[in-house]
N, C-alpha and C. Protein backbone atom coordinates (compact mmCIF):
# COMPACT_ATOMS: atom_id res chain seq x y z
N UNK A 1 27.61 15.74 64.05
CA UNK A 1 27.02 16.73 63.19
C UNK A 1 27.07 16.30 61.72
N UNK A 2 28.11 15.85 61.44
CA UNK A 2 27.62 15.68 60.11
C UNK A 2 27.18 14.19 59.88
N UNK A 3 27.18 13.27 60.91
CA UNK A 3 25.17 12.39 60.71
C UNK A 3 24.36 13.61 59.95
N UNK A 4 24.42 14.52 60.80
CA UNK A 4 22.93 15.40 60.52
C UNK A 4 22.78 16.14 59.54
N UNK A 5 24.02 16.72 59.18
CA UNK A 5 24.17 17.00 57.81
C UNK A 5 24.18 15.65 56.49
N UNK A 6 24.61 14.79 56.43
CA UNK A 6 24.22 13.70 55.53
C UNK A 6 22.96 13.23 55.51
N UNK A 7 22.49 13.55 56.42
CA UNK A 7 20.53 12.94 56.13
C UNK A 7 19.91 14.23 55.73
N UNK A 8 20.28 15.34 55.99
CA UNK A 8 19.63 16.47 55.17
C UNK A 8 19.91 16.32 53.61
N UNK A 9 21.08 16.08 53.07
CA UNK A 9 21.72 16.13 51.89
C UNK A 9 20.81 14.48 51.16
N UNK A 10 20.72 14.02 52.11
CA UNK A 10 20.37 12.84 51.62
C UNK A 10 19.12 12.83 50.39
N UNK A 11 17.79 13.07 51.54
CA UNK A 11 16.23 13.50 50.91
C UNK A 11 16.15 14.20 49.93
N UNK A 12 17.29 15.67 50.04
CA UNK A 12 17.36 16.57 48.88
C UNK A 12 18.03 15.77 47.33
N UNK A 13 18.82 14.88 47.68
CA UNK A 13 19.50 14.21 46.44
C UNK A 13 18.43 12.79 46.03
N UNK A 14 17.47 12.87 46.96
CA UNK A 14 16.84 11.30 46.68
C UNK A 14 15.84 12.04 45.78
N UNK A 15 15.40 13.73 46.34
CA UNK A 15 14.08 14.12 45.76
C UNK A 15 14.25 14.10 44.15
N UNK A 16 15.67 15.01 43.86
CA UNK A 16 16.39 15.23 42.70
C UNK A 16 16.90 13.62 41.31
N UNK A 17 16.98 12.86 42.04
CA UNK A 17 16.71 11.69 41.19
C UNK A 17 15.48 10.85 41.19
N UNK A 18 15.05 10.93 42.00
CA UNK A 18 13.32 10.51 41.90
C UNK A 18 12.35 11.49 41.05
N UNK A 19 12.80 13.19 40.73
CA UNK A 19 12.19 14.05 39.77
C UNK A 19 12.87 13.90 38.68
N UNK A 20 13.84 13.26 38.66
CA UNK A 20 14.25 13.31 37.35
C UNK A 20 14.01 11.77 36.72
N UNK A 21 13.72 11.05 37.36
CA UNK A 21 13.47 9.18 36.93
C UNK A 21 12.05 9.54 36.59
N UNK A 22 11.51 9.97 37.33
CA UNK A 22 9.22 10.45 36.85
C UNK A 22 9.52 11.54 35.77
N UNK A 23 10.04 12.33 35.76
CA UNK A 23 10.35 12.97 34.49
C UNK A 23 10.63 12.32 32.85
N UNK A 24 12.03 11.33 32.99
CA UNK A 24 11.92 10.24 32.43
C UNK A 24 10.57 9.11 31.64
N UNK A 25 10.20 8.96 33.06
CA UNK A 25 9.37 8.18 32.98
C UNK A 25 7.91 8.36 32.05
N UNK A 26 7.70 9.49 32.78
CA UNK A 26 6.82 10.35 31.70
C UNK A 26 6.80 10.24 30.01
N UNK A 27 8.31 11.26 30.65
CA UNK A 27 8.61 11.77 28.35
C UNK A 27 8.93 9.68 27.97
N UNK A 28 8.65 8.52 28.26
CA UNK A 28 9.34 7.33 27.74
C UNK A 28 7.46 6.33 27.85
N UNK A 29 6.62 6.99 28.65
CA UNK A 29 5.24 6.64 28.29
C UNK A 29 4.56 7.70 27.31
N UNK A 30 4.61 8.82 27.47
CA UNK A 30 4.42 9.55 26.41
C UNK A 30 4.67 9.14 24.87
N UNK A 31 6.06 8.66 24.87
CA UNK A 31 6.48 7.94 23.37
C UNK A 31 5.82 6.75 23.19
N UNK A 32 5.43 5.90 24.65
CA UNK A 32 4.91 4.77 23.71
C UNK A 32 3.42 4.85 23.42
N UNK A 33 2.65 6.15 24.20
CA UNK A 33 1.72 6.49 23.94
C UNK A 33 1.55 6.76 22.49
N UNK A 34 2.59 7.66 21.77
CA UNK A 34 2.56 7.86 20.79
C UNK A 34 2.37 6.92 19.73
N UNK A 35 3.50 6.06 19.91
CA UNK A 35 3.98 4.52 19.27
C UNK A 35 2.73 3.42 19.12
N UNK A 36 2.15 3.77 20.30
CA UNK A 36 0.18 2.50 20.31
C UNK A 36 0.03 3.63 19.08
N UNK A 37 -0.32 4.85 19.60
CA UNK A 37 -1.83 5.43 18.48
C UNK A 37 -1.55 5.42 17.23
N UNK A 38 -0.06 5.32 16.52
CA UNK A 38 0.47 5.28 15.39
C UNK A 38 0.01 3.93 14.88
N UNK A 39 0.63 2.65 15.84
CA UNK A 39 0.72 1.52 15.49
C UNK A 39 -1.03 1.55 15.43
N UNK A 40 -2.13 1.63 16.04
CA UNK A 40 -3.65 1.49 15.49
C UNK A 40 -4.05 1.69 14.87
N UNK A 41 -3.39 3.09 14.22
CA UNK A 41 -3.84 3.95 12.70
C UNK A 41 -3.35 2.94 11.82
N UNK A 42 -2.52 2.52 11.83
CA UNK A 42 -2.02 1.91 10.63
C UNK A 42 -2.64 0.63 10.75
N UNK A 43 -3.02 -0.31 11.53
CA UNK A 43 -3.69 -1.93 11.96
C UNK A 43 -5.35 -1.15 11.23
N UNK A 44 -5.62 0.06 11.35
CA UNK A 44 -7.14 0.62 11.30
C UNK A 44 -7.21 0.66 9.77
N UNK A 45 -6.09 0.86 9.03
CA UNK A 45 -5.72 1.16 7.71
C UNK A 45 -5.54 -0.25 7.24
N UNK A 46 -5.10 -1.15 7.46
CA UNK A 46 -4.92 -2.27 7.07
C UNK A 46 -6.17 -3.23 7.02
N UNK A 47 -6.42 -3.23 8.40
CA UNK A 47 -7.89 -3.72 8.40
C UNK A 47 -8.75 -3.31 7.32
N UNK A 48 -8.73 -1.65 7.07
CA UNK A 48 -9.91 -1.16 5.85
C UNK A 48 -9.76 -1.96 4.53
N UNK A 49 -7.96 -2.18 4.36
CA UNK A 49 -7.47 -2.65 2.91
C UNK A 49 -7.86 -4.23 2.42
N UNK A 50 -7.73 -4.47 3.74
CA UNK A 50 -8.14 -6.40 3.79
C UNK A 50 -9.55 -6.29 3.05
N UNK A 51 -10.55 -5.64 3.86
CA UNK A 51 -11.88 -5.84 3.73
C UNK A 51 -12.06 -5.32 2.80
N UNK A 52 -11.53 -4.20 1.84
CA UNK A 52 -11.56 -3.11 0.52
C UNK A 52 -11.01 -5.35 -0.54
N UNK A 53 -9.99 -5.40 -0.37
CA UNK A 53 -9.28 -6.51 -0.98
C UNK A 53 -9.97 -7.95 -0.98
N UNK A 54 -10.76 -7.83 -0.34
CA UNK A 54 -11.67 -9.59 0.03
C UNK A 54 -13.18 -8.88 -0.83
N UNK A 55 -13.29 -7.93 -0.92
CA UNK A 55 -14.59 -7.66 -1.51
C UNK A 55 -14.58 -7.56 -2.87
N UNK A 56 -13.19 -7.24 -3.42
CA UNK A 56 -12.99 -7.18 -4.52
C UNK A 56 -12.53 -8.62 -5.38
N UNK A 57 -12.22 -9.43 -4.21
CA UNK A 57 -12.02 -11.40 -4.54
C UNK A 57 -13.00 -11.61 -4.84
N UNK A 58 -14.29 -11.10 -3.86
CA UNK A 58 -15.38 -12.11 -3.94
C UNK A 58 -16.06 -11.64 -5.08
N UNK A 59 -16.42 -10.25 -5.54
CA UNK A 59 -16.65 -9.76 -7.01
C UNK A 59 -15.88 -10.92 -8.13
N UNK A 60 -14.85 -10.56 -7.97
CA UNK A 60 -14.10 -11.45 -9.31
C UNK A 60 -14.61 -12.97 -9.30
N UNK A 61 -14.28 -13.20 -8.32
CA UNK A 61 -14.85 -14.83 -8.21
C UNK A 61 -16.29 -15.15 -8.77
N UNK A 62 -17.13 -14.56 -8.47
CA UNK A 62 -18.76 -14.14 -8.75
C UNK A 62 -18.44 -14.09 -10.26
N UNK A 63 -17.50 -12.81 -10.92
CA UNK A 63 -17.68 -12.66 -12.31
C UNK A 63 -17.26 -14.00 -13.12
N UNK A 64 -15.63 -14.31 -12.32
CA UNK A 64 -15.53 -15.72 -13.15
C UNK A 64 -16.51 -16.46 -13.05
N UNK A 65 -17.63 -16.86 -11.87
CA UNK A 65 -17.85 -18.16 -11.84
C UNK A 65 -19.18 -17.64 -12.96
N UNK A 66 -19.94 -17.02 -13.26
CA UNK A 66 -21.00 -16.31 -14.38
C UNK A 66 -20.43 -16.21 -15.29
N UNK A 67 -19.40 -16.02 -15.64
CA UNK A 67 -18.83 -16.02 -17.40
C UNK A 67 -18.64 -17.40 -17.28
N UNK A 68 -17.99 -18.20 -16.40
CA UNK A 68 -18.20 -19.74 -16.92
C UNK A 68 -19.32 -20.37 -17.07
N UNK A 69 -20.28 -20.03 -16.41
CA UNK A 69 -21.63 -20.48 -16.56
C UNK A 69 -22.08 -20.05 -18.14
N UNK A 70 -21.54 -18.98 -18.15
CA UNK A 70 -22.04 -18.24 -19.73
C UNK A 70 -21.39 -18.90 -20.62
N UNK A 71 -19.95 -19.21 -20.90
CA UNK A 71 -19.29 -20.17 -21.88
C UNK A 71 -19.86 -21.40 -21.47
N UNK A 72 -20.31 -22.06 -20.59
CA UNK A 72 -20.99 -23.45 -20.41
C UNK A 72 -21.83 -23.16 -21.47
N UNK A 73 -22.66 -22.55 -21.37
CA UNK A 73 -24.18 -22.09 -22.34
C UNK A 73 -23.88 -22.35 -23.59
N UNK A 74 -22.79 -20.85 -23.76
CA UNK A 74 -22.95 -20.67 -25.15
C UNK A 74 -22.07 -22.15 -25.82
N UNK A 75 -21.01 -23.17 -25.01
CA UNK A 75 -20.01 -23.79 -25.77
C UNK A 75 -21.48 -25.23 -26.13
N UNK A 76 -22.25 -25.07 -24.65
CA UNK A 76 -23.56 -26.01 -25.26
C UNK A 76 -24.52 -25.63 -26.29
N UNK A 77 -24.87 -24.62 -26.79
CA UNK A 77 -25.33 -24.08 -27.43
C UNK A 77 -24.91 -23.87 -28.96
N UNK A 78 -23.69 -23.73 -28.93
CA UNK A 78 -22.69 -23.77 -30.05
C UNK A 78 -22.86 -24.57 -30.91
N UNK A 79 -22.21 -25.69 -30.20
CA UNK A 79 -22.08 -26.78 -30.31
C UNK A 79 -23.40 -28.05 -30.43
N UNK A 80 -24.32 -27.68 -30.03
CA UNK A 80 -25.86 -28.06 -30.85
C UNK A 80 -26.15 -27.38 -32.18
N UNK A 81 -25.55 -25.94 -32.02
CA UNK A 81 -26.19 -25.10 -33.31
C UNK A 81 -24.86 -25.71 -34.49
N UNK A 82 -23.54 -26.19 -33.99
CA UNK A 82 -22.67 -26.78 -35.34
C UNK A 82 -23.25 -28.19 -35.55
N UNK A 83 -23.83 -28.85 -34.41
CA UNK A 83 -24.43 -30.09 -34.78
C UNK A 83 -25.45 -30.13 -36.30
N UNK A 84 -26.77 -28.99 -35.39
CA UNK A 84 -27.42 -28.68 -36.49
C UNK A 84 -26.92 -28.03 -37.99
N UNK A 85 -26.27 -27.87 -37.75
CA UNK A 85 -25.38 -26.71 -38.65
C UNK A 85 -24.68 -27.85 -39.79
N UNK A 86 -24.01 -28.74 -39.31
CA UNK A 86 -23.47 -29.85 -40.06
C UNK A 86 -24.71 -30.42 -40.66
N UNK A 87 -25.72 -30.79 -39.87
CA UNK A 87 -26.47 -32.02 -40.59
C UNK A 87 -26.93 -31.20 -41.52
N UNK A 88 -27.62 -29.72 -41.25
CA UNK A 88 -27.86 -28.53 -42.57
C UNK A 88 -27.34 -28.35 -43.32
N UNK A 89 -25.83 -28.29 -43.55
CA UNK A 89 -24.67 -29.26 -44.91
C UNK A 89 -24.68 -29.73 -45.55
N UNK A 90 -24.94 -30.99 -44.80
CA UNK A 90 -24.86 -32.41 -45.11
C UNK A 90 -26.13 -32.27 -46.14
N UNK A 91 -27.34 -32.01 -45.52
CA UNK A 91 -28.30 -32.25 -46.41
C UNK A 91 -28.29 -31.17 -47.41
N UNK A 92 -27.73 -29.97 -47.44
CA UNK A 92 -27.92 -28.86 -47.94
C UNK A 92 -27.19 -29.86 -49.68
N UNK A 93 -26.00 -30.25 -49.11
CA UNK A 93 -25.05 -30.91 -49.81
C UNK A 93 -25.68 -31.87 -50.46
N UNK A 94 -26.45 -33.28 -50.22
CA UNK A 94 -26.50 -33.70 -50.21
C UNK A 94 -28.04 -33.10 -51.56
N UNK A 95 -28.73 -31.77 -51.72
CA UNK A 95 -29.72 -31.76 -52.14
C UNK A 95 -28.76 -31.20 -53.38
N UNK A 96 -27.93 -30.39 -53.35
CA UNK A 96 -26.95 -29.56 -54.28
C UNK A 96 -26.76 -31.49 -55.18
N UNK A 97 -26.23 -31.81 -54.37
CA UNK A 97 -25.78 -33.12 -55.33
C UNK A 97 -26.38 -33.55 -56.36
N UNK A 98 -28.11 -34.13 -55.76
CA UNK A 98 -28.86 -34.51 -56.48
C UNK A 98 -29.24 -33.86 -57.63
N UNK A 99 -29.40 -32.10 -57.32
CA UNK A 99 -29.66 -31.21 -58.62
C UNK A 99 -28.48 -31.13 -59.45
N UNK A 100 -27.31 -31.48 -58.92
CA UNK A 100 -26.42 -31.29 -59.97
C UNK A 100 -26.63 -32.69 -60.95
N UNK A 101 -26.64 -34.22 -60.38
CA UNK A 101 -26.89 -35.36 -61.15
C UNK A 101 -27.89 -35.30 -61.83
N UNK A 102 -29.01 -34.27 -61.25
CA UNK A 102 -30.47 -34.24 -62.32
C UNK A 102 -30.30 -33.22 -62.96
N UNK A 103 -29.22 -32.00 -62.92
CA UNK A 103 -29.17 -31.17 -64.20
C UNK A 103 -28.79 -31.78 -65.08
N UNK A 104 -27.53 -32.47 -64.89
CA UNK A 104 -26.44 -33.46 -66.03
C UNK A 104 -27.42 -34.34 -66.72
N UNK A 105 -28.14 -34.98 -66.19
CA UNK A 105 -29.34 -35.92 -67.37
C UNK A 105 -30.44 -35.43 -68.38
């Protein structure tokens, strides 16, 4: 008899830790359920910041590389107009001179 009583007791104690291990099991996928959708929000947020952050490289890069193009210009430009600018001196100077040697006579 009590064979027969230990296999009754048995099923009832197997049911009772097998509802409580799926119980477990549950509330411990539930958390990592939680734990993915958290961890995506934030990979979803990061991702936005990269692409917000690479768009704002490639702007700057664009602006530097056009203001250097623009100081190319103007430092060529400049720098023809001090060319001209000197020899306009030079001769400017060079006419001042003469009127000053032909006032003096």
């Amino acid at each position: 008899m009590d064979n027969c009583d230990s296999s009754v007791a048995d099923p009832k104690k197997q049911y009772k830790i097998l509802k409580r291990l799926t119980k477990e099991l549950v509330i411990e996928n539930a958390c990592l359920c939680d734990t993915v959708d958290l961890l995506g929000k934030r990979l979803y947020i990061l991702e936005q910041e990269r692409k917000f952050l690479l768009k704002r490289l490639l702007q700057k890069k664009q602006m530097k590389a056009s203001l250097s193009k623009e100081t190319e210009v103007e430092t060529a430009t400049t720098s023809s107009s001090k060319k001209t600018g000197l020899l306009n001196l030079k001769q400017k100077s060079g006419i001042s001179a003469q009127q000053k040697s032909f006032r003096k006579v």
